[in-house]
N, C-alpha and C. Protein backbone atom coordinates (compact mmCIF):
# COMPACT_ATOMS: atom_id res chain seq x y z
N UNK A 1 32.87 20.73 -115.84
CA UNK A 1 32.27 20.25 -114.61
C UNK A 1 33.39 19.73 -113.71
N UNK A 2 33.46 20.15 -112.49
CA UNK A 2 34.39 19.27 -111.95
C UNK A 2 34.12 18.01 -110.69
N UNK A 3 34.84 17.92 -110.22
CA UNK A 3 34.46 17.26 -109.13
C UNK A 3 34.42 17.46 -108.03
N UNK A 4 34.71 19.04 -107.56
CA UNK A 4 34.18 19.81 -106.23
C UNK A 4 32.87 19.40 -105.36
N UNK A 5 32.61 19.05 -104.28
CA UNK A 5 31.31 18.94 -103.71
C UNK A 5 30.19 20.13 -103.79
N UNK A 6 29.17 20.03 -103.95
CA UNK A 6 28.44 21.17 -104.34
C UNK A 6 28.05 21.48 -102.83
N UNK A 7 27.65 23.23 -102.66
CA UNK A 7 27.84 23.63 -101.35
C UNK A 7 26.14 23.58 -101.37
N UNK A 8 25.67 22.62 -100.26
CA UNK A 8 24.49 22.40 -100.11
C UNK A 8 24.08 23.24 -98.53
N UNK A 9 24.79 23.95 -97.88
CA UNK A 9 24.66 24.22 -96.64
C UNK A 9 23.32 25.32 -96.68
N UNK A 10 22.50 25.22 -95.46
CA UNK A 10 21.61 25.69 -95.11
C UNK A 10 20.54 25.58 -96.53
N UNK A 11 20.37 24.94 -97.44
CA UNK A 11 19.33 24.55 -98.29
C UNK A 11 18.27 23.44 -97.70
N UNK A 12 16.84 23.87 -98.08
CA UNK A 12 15.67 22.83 -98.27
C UNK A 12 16.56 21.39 -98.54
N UNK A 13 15.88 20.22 -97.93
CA UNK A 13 16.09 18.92 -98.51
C UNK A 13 15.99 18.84 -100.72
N UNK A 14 14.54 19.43 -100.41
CA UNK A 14 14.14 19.31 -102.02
C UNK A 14 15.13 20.31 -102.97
N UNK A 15 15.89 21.50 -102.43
CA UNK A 15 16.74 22.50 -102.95
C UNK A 15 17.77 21.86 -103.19
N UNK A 16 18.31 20.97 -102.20
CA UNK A 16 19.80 20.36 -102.37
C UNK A 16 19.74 18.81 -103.20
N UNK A 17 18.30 18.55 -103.15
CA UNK A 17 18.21 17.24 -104.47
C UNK A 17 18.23 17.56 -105.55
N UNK A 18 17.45 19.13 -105.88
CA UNK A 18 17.47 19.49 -106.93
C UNK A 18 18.96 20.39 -107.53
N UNK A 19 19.34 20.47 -107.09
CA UNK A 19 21.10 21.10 -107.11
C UNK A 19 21.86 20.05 -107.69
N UNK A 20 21.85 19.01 -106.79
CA UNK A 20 22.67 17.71 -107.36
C UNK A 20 22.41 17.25 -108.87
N UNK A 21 20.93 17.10 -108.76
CA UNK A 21 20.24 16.54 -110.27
C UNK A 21 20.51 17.05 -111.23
N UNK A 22 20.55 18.21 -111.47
CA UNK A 22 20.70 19.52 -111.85
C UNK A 22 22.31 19.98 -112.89
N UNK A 23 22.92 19.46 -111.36
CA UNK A 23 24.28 18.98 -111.91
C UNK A 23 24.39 18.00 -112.81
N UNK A 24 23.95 16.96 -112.46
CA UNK A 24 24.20 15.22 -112.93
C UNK A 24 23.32 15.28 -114.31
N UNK A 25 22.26 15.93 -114.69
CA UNK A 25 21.81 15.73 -115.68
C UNK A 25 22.26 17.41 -116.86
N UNK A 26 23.47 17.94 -116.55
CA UNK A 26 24.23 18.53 -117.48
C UNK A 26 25.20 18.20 -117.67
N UNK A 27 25.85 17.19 -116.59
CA UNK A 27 26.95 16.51 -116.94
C UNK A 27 26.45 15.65 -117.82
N UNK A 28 25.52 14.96 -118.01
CA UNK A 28 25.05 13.61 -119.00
C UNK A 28 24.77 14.26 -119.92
N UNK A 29 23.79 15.44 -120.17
CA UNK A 29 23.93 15.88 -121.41
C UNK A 29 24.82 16.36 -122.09
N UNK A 30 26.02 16.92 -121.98
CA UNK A 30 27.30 17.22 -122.21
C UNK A 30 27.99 15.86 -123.03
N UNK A 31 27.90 14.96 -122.48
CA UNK A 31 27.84 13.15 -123.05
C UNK A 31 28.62 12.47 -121.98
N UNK A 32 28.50 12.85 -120.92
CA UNK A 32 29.20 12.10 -119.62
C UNK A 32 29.42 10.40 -120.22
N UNK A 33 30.31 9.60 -121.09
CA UNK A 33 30.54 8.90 -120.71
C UNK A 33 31.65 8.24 -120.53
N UNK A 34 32.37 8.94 -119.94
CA UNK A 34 33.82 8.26 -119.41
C UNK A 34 33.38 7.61 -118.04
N UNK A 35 34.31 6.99 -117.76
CA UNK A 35 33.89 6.26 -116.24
C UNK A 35 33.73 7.45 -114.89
N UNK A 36 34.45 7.80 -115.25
CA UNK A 36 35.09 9.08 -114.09
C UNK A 36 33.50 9.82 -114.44
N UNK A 37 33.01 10.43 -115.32
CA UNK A 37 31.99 11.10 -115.42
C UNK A 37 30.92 10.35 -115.06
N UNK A 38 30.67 8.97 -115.75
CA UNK A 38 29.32 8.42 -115.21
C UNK A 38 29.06 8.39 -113.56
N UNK A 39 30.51 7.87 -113.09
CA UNK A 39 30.35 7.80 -111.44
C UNK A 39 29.95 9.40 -111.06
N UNK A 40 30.44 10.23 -111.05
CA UNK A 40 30.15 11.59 -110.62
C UNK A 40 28.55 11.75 -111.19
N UNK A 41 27.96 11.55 -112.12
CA UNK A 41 26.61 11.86 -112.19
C UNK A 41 25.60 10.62 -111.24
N UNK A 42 26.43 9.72 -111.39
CA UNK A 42 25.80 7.91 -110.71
C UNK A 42 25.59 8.92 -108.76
N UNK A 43 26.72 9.47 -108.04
CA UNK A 43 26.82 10.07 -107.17
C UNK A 43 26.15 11.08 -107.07
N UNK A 44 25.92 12.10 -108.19
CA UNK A 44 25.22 12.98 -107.78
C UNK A 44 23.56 12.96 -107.84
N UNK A 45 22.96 12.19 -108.29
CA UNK A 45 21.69 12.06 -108.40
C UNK A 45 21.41 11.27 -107.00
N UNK A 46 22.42 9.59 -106.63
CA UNK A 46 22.31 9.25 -106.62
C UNK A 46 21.93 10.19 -104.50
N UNK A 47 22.91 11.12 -104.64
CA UNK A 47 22.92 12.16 -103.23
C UNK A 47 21.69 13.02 -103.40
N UNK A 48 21.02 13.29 -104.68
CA UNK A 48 19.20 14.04 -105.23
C UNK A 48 18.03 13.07 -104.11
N UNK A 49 18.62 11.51 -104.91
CA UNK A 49 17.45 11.21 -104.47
C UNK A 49 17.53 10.77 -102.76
N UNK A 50 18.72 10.83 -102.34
CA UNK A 50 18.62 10.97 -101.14
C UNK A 50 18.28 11.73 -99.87
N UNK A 51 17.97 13.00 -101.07
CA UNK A 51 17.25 14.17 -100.25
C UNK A 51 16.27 13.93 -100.47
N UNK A 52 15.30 13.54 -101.77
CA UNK A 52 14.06 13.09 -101.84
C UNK A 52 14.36 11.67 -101.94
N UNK A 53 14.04 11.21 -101.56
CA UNK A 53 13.17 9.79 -101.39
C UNK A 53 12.34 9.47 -102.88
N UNK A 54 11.41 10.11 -102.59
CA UNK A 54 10.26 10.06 -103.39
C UNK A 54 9.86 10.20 -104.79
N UNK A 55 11.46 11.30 -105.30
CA UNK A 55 11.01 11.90 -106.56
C UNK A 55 11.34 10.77 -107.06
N UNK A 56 10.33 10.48 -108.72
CA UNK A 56 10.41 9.29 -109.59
C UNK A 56 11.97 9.89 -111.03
N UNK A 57 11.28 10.62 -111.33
CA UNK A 57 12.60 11.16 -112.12
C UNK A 57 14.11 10.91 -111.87
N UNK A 58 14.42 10.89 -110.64
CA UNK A 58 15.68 10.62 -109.89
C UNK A 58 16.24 9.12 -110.05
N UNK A 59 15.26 8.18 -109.77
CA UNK A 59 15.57 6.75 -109.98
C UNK A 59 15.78 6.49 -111.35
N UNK A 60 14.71 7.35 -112.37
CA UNK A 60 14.35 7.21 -113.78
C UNK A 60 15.72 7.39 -114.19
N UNK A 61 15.96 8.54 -113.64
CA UNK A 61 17.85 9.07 -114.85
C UNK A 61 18.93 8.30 -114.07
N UNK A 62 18.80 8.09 -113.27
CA UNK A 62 19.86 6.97 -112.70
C UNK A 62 19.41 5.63 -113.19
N UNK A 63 18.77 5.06 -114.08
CA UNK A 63 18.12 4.41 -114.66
C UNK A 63 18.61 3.97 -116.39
N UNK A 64 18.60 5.04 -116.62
CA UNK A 64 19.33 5.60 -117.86
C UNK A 64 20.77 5.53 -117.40
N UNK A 65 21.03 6.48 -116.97
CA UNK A 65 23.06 6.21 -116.63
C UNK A 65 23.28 4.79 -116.63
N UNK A 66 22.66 3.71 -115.67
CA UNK A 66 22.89 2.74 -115.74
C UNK A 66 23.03 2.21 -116.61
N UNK A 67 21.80 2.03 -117.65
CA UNK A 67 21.46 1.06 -118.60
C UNK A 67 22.94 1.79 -119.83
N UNK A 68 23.29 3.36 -119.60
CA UNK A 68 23.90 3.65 -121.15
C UNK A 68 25.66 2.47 -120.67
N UNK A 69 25.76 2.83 -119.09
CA UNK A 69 26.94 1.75 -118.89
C UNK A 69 27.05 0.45 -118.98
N UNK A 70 25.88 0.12 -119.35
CA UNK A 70 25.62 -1.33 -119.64
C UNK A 70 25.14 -2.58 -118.37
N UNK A 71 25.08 -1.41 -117.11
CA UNK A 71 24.67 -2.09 -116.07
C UNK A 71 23.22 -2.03 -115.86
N UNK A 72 22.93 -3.66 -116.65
CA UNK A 72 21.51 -3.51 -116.44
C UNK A 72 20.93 -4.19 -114.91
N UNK A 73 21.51 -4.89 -114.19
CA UNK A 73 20.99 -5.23 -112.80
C UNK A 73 20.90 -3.72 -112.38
N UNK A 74 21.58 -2.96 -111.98
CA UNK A 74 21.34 -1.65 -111.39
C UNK A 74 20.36 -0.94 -112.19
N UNK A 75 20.34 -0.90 -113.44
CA UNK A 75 19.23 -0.13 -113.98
C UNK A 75 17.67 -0.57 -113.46
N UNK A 76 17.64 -2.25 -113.75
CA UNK A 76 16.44 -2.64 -113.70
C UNK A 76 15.76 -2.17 -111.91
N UNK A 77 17.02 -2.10 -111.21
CA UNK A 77 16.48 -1.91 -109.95
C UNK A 77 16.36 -0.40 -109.54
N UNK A 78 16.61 0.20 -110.38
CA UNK A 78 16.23 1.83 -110.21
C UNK A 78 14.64 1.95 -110.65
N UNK A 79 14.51 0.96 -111.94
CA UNK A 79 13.13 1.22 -112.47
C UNK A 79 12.20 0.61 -111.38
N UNK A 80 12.05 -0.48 -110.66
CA UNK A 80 11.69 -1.17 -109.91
C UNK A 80 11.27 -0.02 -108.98
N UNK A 81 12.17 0.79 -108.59
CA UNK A 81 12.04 1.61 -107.27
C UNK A 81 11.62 2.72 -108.00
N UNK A 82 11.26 3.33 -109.08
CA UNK A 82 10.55 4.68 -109.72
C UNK A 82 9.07 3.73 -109.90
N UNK A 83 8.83 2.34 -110.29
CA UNK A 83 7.48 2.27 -110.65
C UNK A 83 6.65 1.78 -108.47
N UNK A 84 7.57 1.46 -108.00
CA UNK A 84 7.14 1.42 -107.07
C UNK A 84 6.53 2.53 -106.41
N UNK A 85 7.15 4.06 -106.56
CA UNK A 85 6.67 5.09 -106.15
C UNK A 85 5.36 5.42 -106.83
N UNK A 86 5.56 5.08 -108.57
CA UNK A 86 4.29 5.27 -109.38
C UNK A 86 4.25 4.27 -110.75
N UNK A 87 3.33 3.76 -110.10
CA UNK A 87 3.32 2.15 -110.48
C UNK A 87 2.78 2.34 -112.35
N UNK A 88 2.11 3.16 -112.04
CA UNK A 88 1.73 3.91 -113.44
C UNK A 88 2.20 4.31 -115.02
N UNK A 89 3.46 4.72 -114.28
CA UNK A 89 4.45 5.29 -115.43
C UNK A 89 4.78 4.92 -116.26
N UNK A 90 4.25 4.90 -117.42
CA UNK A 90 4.50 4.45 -118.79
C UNK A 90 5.50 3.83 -119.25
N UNK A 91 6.04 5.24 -119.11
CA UNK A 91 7.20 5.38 -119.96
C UNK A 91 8.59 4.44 -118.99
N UNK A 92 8.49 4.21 -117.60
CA UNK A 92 9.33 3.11 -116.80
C UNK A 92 9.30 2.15 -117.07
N UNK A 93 7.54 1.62 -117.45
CA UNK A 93 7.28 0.76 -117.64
C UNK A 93 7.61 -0.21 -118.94
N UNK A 94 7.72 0.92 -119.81
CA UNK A 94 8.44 1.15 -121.22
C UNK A 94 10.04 0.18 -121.37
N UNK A 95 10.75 1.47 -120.48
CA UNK A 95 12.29 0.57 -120.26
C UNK A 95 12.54 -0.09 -119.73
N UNK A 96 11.71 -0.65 -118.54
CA UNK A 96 12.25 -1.78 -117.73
C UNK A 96 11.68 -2.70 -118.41
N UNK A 97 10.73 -2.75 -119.61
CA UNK A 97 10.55 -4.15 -120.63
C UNK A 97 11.59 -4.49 -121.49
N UNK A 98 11.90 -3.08 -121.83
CA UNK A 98 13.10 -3.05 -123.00
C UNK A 98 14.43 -3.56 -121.98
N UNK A 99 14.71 -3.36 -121.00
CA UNK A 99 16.66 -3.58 -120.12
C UNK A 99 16.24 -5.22 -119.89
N UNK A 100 14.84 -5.50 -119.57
CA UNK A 100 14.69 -7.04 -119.51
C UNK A 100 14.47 -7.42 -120.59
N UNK A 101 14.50 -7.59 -121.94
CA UNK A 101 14.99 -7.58 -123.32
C UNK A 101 15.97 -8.34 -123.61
N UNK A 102 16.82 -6.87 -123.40
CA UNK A 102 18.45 -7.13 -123.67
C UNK A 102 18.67 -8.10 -122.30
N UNK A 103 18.49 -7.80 -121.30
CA UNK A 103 19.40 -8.84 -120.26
C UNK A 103 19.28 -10.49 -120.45
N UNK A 104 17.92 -10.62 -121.32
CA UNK A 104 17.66 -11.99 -121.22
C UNK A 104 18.34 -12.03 -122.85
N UNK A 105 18.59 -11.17 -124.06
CA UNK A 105 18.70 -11.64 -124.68
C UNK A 105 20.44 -11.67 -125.09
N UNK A 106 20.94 -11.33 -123.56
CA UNK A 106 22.46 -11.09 -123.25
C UNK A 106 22.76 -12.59 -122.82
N UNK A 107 21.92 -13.27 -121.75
CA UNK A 107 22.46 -14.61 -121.58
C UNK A 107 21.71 -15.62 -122.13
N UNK A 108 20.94 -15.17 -123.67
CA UNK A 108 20.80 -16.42 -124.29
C UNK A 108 22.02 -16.59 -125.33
N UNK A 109 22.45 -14.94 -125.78
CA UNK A 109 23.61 -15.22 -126.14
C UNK A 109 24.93 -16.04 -125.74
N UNK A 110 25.40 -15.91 -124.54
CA UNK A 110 26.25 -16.18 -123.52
C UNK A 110 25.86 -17.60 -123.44
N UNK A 111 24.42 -18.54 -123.71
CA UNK A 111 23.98 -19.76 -123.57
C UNK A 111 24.50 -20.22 -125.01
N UNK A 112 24.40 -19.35 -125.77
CA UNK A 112 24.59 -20.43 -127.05
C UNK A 112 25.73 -20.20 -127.44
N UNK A 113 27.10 -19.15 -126.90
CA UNK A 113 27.94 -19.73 -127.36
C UNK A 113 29.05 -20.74 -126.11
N UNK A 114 28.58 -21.07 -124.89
CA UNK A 114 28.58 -21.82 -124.66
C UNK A 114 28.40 -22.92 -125.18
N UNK A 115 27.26 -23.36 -125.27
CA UNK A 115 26.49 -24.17 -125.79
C UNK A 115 27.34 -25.23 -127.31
N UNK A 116 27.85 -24.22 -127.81
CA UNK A 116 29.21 -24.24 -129.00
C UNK A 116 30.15 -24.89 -128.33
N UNK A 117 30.68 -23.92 -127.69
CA UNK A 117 31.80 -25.02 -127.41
C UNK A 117 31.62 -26.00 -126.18
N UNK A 118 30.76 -26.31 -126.02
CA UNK A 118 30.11 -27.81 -125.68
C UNK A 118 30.27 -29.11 -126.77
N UNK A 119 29.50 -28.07 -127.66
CA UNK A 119 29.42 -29.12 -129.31
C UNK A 119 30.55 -29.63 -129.74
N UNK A 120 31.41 -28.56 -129.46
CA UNK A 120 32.80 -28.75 -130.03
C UNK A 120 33.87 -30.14 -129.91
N UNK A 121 33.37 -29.98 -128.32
CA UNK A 121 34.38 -30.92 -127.63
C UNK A 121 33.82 -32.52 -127.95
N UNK A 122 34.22 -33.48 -127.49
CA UNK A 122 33.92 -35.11 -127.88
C UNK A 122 33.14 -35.23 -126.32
N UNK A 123 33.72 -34.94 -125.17
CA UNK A 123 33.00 -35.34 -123.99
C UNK A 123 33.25 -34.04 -123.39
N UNK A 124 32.14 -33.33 -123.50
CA UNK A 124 32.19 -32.25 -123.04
C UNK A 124 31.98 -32.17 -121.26
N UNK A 125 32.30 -31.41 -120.71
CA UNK A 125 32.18 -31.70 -119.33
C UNK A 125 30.55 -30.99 -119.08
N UNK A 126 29.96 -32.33 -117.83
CA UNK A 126 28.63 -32.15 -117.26
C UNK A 126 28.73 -30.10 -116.43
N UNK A 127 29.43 -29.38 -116.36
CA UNK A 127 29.45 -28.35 -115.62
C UNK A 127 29.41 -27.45 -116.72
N UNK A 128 30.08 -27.22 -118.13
CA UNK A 128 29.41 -27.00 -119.07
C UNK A 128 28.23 -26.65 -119.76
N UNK A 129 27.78 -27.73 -119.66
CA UNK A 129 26.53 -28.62 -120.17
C UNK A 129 25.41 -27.78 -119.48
N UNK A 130 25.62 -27.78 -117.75
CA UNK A 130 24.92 -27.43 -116.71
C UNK A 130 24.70 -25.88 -116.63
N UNK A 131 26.02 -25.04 -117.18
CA UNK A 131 26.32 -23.86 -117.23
C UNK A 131 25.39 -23.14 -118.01
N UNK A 132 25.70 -23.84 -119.63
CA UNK A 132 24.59 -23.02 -120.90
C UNK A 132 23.08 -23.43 -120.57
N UNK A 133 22.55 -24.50 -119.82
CA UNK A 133 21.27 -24.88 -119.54
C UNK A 133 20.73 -24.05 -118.80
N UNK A 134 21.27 -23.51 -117.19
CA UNK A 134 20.71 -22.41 -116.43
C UNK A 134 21.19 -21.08 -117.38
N UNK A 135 22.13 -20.75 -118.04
CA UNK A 135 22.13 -19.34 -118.64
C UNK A 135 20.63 -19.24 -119.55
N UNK A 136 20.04 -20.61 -120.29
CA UNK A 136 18.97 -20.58 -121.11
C UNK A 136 17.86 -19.95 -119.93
N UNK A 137 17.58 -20.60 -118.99
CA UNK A 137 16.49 -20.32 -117.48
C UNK A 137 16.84 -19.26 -117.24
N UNK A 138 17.96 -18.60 -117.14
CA UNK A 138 17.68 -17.47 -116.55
C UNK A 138 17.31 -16.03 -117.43
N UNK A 139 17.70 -16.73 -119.08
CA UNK A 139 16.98 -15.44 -120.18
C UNK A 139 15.56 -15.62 -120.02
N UNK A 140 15.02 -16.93 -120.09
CA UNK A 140 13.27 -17.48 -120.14
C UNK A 140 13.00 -16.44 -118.66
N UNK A 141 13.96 -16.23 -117.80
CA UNK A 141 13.14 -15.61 -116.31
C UNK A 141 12.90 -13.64 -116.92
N UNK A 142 13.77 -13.18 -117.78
CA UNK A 142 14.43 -11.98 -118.03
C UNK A 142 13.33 -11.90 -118.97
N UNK A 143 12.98 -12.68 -120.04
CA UNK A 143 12.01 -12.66 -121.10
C UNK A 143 10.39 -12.86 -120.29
N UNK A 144 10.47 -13.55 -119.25
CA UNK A 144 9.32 -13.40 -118.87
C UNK A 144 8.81 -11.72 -118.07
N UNK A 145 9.49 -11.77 -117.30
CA UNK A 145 9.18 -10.52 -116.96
C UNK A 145 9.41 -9.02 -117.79
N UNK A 146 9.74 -9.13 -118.60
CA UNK A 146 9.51 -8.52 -120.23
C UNK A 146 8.14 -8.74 -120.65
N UNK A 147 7.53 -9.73 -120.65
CA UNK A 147 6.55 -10.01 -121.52
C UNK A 147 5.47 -9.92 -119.94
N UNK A 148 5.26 -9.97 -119.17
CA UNK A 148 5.12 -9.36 -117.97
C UNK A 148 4.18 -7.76 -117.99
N UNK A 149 5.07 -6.95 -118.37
CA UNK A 149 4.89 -5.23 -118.79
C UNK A 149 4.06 -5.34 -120.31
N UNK A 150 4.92 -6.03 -121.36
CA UNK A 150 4.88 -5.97 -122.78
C UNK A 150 3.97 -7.49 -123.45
N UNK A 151 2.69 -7.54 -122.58
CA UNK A 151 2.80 -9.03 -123.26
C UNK A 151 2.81 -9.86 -124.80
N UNK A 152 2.16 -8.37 -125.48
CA UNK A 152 2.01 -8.69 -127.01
C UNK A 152 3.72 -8.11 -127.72
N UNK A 153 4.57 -8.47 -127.02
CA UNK A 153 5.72 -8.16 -127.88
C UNK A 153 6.37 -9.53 -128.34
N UNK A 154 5.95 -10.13 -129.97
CA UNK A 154 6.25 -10.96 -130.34
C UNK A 154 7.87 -10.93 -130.49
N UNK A 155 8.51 -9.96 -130.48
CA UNK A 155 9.83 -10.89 -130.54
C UNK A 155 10.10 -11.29 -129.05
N UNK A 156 9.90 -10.49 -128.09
CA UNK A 156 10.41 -11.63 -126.78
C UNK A 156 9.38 -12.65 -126.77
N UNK A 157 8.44 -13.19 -127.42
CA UNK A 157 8.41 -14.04 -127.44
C UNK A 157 8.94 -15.42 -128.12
N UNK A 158 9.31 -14.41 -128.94
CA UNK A 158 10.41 -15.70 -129.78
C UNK A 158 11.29 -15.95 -129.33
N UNK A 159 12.04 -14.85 -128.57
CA UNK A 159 13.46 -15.81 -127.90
C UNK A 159 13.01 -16.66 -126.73
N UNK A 160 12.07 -16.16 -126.02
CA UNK A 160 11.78 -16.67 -125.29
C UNK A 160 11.45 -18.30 -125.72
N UNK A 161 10.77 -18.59 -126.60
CA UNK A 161 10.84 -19.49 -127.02
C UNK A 161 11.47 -20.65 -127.75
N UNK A 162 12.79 -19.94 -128.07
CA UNK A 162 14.39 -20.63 -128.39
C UNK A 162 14.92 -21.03 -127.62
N UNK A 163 15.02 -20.35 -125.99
CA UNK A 163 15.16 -20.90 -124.81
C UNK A 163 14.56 -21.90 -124.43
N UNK A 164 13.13 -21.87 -124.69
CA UNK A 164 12.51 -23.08 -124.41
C UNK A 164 12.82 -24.93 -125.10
N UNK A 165 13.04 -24.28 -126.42
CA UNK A 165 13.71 -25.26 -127.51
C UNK A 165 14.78 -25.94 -126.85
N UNK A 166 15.43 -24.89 -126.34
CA UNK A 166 17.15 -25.37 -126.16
C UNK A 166 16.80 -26.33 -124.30
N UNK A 167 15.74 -25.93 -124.07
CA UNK A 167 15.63 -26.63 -122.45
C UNK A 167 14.33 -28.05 -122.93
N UNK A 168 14.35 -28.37 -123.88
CA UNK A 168 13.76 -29.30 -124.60
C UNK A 168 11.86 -28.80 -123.82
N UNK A 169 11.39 -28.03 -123.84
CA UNK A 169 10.23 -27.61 -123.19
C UNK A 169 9.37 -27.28 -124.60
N UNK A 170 9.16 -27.82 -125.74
CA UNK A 170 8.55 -27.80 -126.92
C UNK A 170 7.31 -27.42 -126.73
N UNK A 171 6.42 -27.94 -125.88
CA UNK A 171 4.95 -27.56 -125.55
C UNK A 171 4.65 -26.14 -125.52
N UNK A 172 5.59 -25.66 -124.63
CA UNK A 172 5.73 -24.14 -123.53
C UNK A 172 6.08 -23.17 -125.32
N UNK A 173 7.20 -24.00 -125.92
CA UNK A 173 8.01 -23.07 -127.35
C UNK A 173 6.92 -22.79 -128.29
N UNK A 174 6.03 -23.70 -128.78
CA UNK A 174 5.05 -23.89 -129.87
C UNK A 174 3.95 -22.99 -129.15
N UNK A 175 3.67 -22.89 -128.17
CA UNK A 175 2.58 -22.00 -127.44
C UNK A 175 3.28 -20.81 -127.83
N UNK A 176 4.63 -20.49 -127.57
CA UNK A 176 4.91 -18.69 -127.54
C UNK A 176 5.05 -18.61 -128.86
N UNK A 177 5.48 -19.37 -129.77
CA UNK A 177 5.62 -19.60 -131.88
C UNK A 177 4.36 -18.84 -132.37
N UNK A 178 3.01 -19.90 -131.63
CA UNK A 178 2.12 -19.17 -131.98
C UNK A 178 1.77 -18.24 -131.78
N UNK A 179 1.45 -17.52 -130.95
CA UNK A 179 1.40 -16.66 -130.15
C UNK A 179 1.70 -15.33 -130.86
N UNK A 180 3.11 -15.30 -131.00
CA UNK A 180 4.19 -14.84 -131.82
C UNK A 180 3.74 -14.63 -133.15
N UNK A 181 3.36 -15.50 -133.78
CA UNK A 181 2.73 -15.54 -135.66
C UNK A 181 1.43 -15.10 -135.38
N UNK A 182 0.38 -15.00 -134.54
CA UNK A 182 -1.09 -14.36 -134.27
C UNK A 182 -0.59 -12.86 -134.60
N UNK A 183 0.27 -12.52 -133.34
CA UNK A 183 0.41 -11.03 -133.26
C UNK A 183 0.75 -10.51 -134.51
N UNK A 184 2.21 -11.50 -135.40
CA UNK A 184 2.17 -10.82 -136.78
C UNK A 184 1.55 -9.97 -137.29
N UNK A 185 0.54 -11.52 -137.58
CA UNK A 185 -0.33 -11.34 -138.60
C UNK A 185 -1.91 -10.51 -138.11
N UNK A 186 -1.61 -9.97 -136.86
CA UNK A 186 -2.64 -9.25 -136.53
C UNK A 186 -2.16 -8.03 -136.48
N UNK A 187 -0.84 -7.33 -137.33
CA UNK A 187 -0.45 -6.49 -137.19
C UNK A 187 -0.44 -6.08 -138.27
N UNK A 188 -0.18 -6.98 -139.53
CA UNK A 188 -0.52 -6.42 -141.08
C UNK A 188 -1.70 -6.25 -141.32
């Protein structure tokens, strides 16, 4: 594959989205993931859906590219803009529970080992302190809208509810605990 511009001249709008896509999703299957490759498929879809607007597939696999680079703000906002076209879609609906998952369960990580070396220190500094507390709020925001799409998915509710622990909100934690042990045991 290279990186030549593809000759879109005198093509349909929908001919020259589908050309690009076309491209971008044999480069990914091939295993596009070097940087140099993801950007060239990130570009070429990203020039698809600019001929369509509309198509959902387009946001969807730029969706995927994102999430395999680990950029889940851009992913989540591709899904955002495929369920907006079709609010319906399962299977969007699917991964944008799962990328808000991992994102919240990326800065509860990032909260608790903060949070460590907080412990660590004798007087730990208030900006610290302040730091791992909003990283906890902002997984509880990532886990909520996870559970949002997915509401019977007992494990985001459990982290979600470790977050809550760690923001001393016990009431809010013991509500999602249970919650959490219902679904279990309504699953065996």
């Amino acid at each position: 594959m290279d990186d030549n511009p593809i000759d879109v001249g005198g093509l349909l709008p929908s001919d020259r989205s589908s050309r690009f896509y076309e491209r971008a999703k044999l480069l990914f299957q091939r295993g596009g993931g070097t940087s140099v490759e993801l950007e060239l498929i990130i570009r070429d879809v990203s020039a698809a859906s600019a001929y369509s607007p509309n198509e959902v597939k387009y946001y969807f696999f730029l969706a995927k590219v994102f999430q395999q680079s680990l950029d889940f703000a851009s992913a989540i906002f591709c899904l955002r803009n495929a369920l907006r076209l079709d609010g319906h879609n399962r299977l969007a609906k699917d991964t944008l529970a799962e990328i808000q998952l991992k994102r919240g369960q990326e800065c509860m990580g990032e909260a608790i080992n903060l949070q460590r070396e907080a412990s660590a220190r004798k007087n730990p500094p208030a900006k610290l302190i302040n730091q791992y507390k909003g990283l906890y709020q902002i997984a509880v925001v990532y886990f909520q809208a996870s559970l949002e799409i997915d509401r019977d998915n007992y494990k985001t509710q459990m982290f979600k509810a470790v977050c809550h622990i760690h923001a001393n909100q016990l009431h809010e934690a013991l509500e999602l605990l249970n919650r959490s042990i219902h679904l279990i045991k309504g699953k065996k």
